[in-house]
N, C-alpha and C. Protein backbone atom coordinates (compact mmCIF):
# COMPACT_ATOMS: atom_id res chain seq x y z
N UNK A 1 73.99 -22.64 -7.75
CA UNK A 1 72.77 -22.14 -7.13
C UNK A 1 72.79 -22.40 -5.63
N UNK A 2 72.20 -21.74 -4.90
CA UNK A 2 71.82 -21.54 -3.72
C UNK A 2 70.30 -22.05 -3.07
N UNK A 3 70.10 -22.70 -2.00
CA UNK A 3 69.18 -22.91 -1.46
C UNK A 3 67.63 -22.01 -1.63
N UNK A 4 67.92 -20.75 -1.45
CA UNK A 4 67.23 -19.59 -1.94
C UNK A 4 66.67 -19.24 -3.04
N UNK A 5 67.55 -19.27 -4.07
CA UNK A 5 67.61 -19.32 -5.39
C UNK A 5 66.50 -20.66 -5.78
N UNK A 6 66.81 -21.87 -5.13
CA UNK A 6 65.88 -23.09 -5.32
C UNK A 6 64.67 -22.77 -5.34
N UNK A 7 64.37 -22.49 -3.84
CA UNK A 7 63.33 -22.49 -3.64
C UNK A 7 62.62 -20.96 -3.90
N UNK A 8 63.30 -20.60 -4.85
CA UNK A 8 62.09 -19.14 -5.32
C UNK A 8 61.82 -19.50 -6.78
N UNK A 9 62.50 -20.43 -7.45
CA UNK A 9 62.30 -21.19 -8.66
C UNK A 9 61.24 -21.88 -8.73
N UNK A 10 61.27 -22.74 -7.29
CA UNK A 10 60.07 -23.80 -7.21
C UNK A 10 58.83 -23.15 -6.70
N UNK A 11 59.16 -22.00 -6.13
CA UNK A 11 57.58 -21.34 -5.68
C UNK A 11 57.10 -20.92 -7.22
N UNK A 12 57.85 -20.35 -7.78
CA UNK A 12 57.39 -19.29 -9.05
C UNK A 12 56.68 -20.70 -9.80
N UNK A 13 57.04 -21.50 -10.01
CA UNK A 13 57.08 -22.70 -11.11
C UNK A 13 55.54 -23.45 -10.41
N UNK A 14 55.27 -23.41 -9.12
CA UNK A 14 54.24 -23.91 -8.78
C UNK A 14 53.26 -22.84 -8.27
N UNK A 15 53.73 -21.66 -8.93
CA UNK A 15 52.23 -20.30 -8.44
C UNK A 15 52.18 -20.23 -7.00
N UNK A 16 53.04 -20.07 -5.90
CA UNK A 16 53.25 -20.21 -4.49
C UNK A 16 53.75 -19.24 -4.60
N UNK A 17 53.18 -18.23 -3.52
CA UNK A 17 53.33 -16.67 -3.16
C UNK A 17 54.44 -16.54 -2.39
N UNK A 18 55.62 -15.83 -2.71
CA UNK A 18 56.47 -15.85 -1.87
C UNK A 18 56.57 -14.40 -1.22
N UNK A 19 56.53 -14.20 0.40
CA UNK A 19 55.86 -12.97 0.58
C UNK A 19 57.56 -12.02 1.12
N UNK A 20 57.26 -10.80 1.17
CA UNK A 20 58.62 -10.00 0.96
C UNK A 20 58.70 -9.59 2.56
N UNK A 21 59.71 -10.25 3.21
CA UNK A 21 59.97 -9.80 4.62
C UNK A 21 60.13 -8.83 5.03
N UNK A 22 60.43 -7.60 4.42
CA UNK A 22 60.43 -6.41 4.60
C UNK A 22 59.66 -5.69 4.50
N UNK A 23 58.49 -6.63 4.38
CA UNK A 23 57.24 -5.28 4.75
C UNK A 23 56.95 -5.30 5.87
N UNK A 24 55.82 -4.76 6.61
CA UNK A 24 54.98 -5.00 8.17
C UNK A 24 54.21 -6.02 8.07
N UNK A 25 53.92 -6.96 9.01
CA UNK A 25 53.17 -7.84 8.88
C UNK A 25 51.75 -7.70 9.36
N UNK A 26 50.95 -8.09 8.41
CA UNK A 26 49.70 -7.94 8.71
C UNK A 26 48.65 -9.36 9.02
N UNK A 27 47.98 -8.91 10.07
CA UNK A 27 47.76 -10.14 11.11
C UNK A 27 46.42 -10.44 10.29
N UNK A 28 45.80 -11.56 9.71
CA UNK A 28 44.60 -12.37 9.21
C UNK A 28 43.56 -11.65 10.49
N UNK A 29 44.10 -11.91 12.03
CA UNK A 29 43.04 -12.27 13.14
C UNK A 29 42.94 -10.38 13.67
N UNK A 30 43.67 -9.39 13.15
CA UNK A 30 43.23 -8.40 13.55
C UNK A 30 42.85 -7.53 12.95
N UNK A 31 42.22 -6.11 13.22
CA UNK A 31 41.50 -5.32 12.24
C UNK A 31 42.74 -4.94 11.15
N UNK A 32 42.37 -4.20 10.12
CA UNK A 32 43.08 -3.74 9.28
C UNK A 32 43.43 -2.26 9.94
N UNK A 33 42.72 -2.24 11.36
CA UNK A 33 42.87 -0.64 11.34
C UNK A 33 44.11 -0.87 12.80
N UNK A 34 44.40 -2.44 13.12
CA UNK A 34 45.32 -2.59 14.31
C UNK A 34 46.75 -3.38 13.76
N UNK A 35 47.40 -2.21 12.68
CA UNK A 35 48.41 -3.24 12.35
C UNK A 35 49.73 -3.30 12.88
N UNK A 36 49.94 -4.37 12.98
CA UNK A 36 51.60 -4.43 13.84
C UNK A 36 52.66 -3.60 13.41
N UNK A 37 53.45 -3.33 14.55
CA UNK A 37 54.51 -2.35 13.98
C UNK A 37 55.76 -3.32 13.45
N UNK A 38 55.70 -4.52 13.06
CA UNK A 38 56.79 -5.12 12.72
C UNK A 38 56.65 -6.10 11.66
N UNK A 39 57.83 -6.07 11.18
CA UNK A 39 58.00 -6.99 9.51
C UNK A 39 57.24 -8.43 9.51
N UNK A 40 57.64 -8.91 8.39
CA UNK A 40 56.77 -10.29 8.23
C UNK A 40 58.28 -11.44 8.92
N UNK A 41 59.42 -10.95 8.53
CA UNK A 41 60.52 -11.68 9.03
C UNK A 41 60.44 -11.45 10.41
N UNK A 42 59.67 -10.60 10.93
CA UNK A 42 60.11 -10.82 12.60
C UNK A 42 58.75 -11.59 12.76
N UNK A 43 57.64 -11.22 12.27
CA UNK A 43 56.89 -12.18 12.92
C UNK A 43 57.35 -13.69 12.85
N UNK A 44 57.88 -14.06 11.76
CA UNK A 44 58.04 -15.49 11.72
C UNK A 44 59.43 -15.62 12.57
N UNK A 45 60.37 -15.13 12.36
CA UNK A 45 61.42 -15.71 13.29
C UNK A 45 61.17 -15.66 14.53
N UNK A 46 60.06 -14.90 15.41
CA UNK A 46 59.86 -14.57 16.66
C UNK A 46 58.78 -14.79 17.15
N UNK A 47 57.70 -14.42 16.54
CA UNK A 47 56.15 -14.84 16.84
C UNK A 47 55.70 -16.37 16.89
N UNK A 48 56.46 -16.87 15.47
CA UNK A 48 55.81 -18.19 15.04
C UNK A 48 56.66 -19.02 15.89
N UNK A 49 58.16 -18.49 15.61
CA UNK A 49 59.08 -19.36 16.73
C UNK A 49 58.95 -19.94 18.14
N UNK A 50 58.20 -18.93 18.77
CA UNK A 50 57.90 -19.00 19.95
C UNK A 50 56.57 -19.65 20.35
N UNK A 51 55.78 -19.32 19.82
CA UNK A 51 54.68 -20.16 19.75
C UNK A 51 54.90 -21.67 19.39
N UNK A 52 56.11 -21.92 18.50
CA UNK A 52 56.36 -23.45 18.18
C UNK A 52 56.84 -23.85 19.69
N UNK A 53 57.66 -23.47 20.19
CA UNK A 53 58.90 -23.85 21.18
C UNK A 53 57.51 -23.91 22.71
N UNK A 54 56.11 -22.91 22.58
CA UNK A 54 55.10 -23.29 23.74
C UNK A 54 54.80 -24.56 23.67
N UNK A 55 54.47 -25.02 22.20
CA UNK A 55 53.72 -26.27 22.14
C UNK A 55 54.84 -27.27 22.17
N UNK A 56 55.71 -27.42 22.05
CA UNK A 56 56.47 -28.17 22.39
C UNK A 56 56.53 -28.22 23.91
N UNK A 57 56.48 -27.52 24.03
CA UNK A 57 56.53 -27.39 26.04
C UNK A 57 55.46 -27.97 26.63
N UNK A 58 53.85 -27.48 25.85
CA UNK A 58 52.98 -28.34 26.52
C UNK A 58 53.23 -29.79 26.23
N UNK A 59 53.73 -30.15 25.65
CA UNK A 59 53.98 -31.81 25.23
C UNK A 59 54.65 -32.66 25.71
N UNK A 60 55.68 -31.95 26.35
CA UNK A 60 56.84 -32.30 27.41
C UNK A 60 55.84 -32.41 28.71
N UNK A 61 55.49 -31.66 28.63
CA UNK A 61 54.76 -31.33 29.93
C UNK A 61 53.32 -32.30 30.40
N UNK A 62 52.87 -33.04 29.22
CA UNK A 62 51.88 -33.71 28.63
C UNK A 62 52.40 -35.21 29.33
N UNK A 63 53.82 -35.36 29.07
CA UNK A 63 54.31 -36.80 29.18
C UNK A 63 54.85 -37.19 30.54
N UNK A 64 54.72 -36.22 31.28
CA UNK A 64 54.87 -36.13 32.59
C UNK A 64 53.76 -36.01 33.58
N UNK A 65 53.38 -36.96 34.76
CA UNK A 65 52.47 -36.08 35.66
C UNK A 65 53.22 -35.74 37.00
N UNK A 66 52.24 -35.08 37.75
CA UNK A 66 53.10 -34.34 38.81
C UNK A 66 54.18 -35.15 39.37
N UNK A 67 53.72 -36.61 40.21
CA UNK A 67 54.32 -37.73 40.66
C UNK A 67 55.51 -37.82 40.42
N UNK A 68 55.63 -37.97 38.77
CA UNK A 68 56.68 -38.14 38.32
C UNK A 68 57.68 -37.56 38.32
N UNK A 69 57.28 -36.12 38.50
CA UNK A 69 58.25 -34.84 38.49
C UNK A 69 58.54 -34.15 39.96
N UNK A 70 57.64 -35.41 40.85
CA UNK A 70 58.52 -34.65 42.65
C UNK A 70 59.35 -35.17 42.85
């Protein structure tokens, strides 16, 4: 077995929705009538990604003040 294979065993086995990347992704925060032109795999490899890698930035950025950084 495969990693994949695991974990679609353990979703099924605990009723956890496993959602199909190849559809369009549809946003919770926008109308139903404004839907994105792109998959659920791009939102997460790209949308969510990037948004992780901001907040990481403000945090870096958090542990520093100006002083420190002239």
């Amino acid at each position: 077995m495969n990693i994949a294979t695991d974990i679609s065993i353990f979703c099924t086995k605990h009723e956890i929705l496993i959602p199909n990347f190849e559809e369009l992704y549809v946003s919770s925060l926008r109308s139903r009538e404004k839907l994105a032109h792109y998959t659920v795999l791009h939102h997460y490899r790209v949308e969510v990604f990037c948004n992780i890698i901001d907040l990481q930035l403000q945090e870096l950025n958090d542990c520093f003040n100006e002083v420190a950084t002239d």
